[in-house]
N, C-alpha and C. Protein backbone atom coordinates (compact mmCIF):
# COMPACT_ATOMS: atom_id res chain seq x y z
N UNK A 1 0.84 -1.17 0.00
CA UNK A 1 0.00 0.00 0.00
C UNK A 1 0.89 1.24 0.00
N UNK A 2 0.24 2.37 -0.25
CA UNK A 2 1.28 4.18 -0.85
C UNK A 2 0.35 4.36 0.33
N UNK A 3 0.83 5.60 0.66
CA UNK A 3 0.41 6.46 1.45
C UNK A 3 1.08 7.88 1.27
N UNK A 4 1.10 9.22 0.92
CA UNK A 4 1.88 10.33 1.19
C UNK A 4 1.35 10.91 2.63
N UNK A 5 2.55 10.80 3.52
CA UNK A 5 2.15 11.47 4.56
C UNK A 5 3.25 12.92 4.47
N UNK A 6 2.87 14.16 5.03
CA UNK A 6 3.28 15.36 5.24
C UNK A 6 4.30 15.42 4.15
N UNK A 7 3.74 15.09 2.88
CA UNK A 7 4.86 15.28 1.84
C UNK A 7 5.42 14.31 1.30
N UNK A 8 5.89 13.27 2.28
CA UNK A 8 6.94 12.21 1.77
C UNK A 8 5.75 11.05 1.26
N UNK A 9 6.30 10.01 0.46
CA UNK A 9 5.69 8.96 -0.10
C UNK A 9 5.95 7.47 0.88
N UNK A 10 4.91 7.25 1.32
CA UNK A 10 5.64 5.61 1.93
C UNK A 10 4.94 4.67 1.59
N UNK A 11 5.52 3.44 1.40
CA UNK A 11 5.02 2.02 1.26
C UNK A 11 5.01 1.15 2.24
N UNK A 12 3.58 0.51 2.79
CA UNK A 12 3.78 -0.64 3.97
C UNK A 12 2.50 -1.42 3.53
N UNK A 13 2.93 -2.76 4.03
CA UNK A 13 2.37 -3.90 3.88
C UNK A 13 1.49 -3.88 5.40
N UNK A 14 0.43 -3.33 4.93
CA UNK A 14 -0.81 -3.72 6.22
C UNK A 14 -2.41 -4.36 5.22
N UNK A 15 -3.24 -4.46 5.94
CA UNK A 15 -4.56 -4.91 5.85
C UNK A 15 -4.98 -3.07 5.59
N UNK A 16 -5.89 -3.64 4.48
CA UNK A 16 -6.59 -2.33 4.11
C UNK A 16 -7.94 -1.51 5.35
N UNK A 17 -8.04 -3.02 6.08
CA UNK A 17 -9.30 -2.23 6.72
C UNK A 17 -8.78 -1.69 7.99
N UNK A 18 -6.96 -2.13 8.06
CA UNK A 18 -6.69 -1.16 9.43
C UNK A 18 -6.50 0.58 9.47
N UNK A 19 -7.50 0.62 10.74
CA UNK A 19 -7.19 2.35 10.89
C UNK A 19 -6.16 3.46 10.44
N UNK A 20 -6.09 4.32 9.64
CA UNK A 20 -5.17 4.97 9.61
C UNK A 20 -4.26 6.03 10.59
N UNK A 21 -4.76 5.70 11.98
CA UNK A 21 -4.17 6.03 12.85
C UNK A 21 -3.26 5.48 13.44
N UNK A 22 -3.53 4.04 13.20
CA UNK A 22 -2.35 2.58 13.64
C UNK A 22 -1.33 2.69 12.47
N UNK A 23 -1.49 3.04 11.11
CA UNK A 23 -0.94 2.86 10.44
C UNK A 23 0.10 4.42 10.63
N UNK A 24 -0.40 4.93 10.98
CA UNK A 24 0.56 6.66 11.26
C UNK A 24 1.49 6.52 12.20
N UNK A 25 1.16 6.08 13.54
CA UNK A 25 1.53 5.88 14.48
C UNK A 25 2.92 4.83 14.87
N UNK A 26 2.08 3.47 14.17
CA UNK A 26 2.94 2.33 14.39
C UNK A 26 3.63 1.87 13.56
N UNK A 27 3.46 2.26 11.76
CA UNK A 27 3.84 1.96 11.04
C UNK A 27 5.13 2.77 10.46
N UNK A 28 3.95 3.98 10.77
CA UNK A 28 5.40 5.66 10.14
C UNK A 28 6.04 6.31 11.15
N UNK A 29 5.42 5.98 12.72
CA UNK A 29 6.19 6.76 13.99
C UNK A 29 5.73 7.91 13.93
N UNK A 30 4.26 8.61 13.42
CA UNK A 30 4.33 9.79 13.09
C UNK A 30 2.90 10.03 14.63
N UNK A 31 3.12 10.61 15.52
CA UNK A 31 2.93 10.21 17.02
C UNK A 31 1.79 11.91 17.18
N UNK A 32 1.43 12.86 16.52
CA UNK A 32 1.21 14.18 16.81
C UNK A 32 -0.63 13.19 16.86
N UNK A 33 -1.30 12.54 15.97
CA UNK A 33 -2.31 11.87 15.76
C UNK A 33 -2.91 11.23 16.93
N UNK A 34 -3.10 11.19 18.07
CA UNK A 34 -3.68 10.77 19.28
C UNK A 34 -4.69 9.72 19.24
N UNK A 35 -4.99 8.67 19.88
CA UNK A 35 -5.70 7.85 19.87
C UNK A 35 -6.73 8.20 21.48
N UNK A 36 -7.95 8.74 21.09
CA UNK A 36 -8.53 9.28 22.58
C UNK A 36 -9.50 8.15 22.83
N UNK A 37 -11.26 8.15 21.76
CA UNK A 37 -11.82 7.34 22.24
C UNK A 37 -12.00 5.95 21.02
N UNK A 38 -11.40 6.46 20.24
CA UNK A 38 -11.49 4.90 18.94
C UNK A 38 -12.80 5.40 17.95
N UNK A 39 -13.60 5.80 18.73
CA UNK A 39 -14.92 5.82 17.90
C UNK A 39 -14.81 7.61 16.82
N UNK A 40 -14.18 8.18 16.91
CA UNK A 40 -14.11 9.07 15.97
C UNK A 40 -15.18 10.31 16.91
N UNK A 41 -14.95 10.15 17.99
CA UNK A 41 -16.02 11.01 18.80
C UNK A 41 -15.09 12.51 19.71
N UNK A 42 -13.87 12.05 19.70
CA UNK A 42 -13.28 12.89 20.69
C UNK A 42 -12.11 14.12 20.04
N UNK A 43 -11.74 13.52 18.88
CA UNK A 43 -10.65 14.31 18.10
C UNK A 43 -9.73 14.62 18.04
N UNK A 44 -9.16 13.86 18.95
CA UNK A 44 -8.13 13.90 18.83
C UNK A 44 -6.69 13.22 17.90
N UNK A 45 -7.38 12.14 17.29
CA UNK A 45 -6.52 11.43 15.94
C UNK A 45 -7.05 12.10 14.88
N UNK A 46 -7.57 13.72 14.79
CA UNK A 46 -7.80 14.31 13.45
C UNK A 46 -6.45 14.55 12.77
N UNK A 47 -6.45 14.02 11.51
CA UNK A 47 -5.51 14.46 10.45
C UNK A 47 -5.89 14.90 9.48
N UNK A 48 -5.63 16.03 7.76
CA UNK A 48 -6.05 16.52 6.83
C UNK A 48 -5.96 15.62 5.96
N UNK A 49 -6.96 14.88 5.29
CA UNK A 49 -6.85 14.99 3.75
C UNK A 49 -6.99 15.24 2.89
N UNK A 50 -6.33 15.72 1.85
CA UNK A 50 -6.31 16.73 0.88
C UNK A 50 -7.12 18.04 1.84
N UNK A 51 -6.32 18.47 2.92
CA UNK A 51 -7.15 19.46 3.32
C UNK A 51 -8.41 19.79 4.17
N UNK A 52 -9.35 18.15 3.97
CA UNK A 52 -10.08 18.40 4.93
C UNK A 52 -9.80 17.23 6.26
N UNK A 53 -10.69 17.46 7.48
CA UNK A 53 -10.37 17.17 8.76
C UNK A 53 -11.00 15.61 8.39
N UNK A 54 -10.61 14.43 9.38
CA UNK A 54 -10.80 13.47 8.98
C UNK A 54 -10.56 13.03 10.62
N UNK A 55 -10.88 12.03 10.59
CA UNK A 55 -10.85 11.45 12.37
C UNK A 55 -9.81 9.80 11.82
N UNK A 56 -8.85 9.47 12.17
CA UNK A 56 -8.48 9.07 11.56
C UNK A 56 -8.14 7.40 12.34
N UNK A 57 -8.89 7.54 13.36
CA UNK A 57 -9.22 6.37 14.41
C UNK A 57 -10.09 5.54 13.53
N UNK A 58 -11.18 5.91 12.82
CA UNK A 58 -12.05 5.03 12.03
C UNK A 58 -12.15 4.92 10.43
N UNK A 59 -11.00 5.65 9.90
CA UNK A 59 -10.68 5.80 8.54
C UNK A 59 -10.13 4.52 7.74
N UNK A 60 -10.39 3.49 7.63
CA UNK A 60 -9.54 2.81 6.90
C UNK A 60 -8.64 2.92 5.78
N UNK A 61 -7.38 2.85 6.27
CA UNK A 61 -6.25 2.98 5.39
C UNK A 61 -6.67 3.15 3.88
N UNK A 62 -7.25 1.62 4.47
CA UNK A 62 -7.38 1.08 2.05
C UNK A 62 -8.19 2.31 1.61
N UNK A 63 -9.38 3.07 2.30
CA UNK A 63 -9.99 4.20 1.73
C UNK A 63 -9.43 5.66 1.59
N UNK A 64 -8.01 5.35 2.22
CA UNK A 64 -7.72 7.21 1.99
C UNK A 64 -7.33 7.65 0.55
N UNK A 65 -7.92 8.46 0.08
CA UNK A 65 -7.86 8.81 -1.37
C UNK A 65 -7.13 10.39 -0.93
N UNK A 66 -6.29 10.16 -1.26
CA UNK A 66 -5.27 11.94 -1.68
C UNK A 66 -4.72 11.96 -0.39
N UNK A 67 -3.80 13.17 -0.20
CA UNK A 67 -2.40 12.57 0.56
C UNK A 67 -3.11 13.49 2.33
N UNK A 68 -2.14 12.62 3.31
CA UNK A 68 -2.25 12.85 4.37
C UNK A 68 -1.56 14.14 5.21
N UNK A 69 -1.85 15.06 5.97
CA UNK A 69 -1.38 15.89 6.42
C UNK A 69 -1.71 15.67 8.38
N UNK A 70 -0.34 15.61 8.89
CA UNK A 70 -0.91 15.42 10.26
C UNK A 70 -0.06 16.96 11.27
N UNK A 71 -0.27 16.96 12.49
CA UNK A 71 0.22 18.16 13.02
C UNK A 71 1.71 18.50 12.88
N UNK A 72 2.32 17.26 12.39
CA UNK A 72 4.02 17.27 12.50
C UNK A 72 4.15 17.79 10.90
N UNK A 73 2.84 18.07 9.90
CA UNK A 73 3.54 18.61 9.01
C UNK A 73 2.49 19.84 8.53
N UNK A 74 2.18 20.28 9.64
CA UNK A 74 1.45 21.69 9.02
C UNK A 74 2.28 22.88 9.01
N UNK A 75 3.35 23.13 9.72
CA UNK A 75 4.38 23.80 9.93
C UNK A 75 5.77 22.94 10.20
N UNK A 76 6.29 24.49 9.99
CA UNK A 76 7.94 23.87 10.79
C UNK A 76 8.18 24.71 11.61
N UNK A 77 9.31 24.36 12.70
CA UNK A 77 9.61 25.12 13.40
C UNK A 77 9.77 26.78 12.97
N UNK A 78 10.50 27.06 12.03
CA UNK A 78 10.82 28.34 11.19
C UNK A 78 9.38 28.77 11.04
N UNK A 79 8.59 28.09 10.40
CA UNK A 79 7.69 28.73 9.60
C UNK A 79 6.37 27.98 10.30
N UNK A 80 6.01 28.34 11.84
CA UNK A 80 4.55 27.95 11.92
C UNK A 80 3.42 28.16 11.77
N UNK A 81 1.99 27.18 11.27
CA UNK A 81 1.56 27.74 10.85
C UNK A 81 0.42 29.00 11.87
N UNK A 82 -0.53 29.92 11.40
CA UNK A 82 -1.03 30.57 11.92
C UNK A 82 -1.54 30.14 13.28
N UNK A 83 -2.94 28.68 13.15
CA UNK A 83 -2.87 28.43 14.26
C UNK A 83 -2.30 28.05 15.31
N UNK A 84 -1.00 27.13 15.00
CA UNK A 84 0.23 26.66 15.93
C UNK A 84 0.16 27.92 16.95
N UNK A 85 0.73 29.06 15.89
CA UNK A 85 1.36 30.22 16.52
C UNK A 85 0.30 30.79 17.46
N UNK A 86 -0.74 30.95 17.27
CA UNK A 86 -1.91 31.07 17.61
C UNK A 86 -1.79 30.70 19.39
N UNK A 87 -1.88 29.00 18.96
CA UNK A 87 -2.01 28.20 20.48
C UNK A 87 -0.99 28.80 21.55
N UNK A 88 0.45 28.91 20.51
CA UNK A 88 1.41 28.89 21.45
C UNK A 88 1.39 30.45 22.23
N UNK A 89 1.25 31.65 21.48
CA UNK A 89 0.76 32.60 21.99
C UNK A 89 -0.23 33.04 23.26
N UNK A 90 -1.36 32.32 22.85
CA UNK A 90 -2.55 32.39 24.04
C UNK A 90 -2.38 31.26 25.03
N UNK A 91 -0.99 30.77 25.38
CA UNK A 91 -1.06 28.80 26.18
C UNK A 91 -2.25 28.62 26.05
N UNK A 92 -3.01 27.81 24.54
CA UNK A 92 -4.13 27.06 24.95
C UNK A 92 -3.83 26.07 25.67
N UNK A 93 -2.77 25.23 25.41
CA UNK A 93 -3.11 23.78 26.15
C UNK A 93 -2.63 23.62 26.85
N UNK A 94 -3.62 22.70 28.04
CA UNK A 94 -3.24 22.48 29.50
C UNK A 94 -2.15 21.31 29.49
N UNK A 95 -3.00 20.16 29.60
CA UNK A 95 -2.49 19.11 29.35
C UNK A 95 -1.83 18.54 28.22
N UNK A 96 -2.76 19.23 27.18
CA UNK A 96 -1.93 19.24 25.72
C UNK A 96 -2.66 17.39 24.94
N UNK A 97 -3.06 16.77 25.64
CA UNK A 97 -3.48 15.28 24.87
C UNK A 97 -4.23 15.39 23.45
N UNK A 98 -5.29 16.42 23.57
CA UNK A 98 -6.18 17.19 22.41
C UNK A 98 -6.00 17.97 21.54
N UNK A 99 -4.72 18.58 21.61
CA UNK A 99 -4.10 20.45 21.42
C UNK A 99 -3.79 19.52 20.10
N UNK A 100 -3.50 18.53 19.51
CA UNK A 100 -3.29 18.25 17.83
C UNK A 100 -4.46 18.25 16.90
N UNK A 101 -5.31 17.69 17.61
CA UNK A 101 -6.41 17.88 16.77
C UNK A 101 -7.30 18.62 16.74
N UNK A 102 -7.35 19.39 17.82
CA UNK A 102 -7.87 20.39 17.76
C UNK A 102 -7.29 21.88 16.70
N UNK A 103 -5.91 21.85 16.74
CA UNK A 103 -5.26 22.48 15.90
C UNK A 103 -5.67 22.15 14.43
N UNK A 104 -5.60 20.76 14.26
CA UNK A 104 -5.39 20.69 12.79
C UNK A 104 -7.25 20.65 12.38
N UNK A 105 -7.99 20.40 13.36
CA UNK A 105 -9.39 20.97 12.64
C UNK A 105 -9.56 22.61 12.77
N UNK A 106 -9.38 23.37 13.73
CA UNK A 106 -9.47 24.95 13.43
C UNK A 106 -8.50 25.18 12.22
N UNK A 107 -7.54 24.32 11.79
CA UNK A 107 -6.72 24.81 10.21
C UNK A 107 -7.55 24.62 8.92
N UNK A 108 -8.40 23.44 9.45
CA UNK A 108 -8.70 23.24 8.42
C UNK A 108 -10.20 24.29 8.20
N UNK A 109 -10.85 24.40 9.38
CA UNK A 109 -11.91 24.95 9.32
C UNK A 109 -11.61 26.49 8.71
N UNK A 110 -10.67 27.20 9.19
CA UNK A 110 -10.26 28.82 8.77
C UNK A 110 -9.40 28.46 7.18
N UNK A 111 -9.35 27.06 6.48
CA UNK A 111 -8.90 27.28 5.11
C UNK A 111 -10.20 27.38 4.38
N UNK A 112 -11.65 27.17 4.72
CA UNK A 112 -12.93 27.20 4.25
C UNK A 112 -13.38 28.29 4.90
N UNK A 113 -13.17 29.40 5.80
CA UNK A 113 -14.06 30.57 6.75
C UNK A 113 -12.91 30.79 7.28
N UNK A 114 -12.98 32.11 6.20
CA UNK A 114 -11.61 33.53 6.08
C UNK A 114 -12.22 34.68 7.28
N UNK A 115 -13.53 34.11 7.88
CA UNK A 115 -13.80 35.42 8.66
C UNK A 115 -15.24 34.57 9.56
N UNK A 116 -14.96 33.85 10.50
CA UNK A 116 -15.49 33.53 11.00
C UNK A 116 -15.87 34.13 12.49
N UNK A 117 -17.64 33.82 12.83
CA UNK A 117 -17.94 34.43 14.09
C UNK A 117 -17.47 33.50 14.88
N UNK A 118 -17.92 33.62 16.35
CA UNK A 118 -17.55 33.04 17.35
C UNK A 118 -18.68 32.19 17.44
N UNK A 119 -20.33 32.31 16.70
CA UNK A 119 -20.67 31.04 16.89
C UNK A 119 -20.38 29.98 16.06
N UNK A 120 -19.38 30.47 14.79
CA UNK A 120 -19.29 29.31 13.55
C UNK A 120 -17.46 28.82 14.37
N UNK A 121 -17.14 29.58 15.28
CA UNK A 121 -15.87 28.70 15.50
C UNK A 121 -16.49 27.61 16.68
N UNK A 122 -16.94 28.27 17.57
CA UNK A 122 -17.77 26.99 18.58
C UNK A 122 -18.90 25.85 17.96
N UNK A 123 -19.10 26.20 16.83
CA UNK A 123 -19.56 24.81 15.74
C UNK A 123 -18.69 24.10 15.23
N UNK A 124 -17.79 24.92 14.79
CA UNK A 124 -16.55 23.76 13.95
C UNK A 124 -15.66 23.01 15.32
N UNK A 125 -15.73 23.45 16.44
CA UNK A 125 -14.47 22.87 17.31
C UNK A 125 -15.59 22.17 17.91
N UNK A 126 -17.05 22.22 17.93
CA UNK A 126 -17.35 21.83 19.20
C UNK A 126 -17.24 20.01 19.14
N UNK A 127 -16.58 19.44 17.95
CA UNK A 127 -16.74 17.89 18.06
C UNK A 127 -15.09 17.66 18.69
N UNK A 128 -14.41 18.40 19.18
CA UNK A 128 -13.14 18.42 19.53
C UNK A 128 -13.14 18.59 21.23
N UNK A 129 -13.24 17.16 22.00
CA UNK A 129 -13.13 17.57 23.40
C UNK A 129 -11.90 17.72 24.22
N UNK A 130 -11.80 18.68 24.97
CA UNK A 130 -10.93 19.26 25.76
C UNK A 130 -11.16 18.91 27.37
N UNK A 131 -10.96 17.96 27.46
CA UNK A 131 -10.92 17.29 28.84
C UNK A 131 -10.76 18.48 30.78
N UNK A 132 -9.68 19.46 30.03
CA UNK A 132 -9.33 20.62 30.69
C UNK A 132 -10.15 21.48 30.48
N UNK A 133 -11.21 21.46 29.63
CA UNK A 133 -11.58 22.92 29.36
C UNK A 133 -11.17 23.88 29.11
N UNK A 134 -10.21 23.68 28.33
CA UNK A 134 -9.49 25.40 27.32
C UNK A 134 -10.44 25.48 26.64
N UNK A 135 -11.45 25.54 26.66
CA UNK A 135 -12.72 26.37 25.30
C UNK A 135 -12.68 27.55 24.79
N UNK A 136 -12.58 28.20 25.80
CA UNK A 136 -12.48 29.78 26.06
C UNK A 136 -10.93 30.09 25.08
N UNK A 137 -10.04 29.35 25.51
CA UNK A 137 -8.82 29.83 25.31
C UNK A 137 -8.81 29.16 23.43
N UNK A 138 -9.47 28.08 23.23
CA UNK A 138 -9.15 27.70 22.12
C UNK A 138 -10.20 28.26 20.92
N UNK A 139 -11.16 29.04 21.10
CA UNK A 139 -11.92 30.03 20.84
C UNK A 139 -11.24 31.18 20.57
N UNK A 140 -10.21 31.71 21.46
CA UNK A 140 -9.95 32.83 21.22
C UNK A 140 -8.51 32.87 20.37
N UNK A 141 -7.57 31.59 20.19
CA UNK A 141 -6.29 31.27 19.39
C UNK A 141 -6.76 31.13 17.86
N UNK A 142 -7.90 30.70 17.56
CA UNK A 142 -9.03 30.53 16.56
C UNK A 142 -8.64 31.98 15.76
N UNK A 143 -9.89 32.38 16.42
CA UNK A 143 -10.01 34.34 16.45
C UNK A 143 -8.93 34.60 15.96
N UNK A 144 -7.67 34.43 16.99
CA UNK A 144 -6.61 35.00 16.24
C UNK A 144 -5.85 34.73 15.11
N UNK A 145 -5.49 33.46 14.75
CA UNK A 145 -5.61 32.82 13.71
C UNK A 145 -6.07 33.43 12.82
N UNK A 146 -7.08 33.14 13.02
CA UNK A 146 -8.20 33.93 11.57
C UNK A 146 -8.01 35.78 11.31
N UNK A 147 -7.60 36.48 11.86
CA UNK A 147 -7.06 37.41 11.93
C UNK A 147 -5.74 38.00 11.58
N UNK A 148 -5.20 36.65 11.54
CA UNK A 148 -3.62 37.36 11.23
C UNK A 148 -2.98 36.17 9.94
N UNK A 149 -4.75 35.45 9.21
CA UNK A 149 -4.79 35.15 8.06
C UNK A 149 -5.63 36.06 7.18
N UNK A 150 -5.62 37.03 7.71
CA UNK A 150 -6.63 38.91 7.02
C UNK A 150 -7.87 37.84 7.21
N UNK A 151 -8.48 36.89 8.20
CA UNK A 151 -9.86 37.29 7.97
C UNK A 151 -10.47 37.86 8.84
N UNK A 152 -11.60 37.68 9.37
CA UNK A 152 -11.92 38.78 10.81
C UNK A 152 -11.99 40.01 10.70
């Protein structure tokens, strides 16, 4: 099986119907993808494909069509992206177990809503749980985000 993850091309010999989160994790070492509740309910194994948010606990491998983007390749250190900078600015995260996928769905959500309110950001995050309750704080790294991508 191919897979492009964060750019690079890889080949591994798994079963098509295993998760693409086992396959990120255990196969490529690529560790930013979190495994919270399995069922695609908590969000924390969100990764992009082609851009959009994907839960990637219940994705089967054999179905991913177009290439993978996970938190270890939305930025680089040099060059992070808006929301990274965002989080790291406002300390959203407490504990930090959630802070990946939560990131990489507000990226994906502000590449579709260049100027979003505060009730369309508490719709797009609200399938993203935060055990700590940074809401407030991850609401407002959002905001900024979206702001210092000219929307807002």
């Amino acid at each position: 099986m191919r897979l492009t993850v964060n750019g690079q091309p890889h080949e591994f010999d798994v079963e098509p119907e295993m998760p693409l989160l086992w396959v990120l994790r255990d196969e490529l070492g690529v560790t930013g993808p979190k495994f919270g509740c399995g069922m695609a309910l908590c969000g924390a194994c969100t990764v992009h494909i082609d851009g959009k948010a994907v839960r990637s606990c219940q994705m089967p491998v054999g179905s991913v069509k177009g290439a993978v983007k996970t938190i270890e390749g939305l930025g680089t250190p040099e060059a992070l992206h808006a929301v990274q900078r965002a989080w790291i600015e406002l300390q959203v995260a407490q504990c930090g177990y959630c802070q990946s996928g939560q990131i990489m769905t507000a990226a994906a959500f502000l590449a579709q809503h260049r100027h979003p309110t505060d009730e369309q950001i508490d719709m797009a995050m609200t399938a993203n749980l935060c055990r700590c309750g940074t809401y407030p704080r991850i609401r407002a790294a959002v905001r900024r985000a979206a702001d210092s991508l000219g929307g807002r």
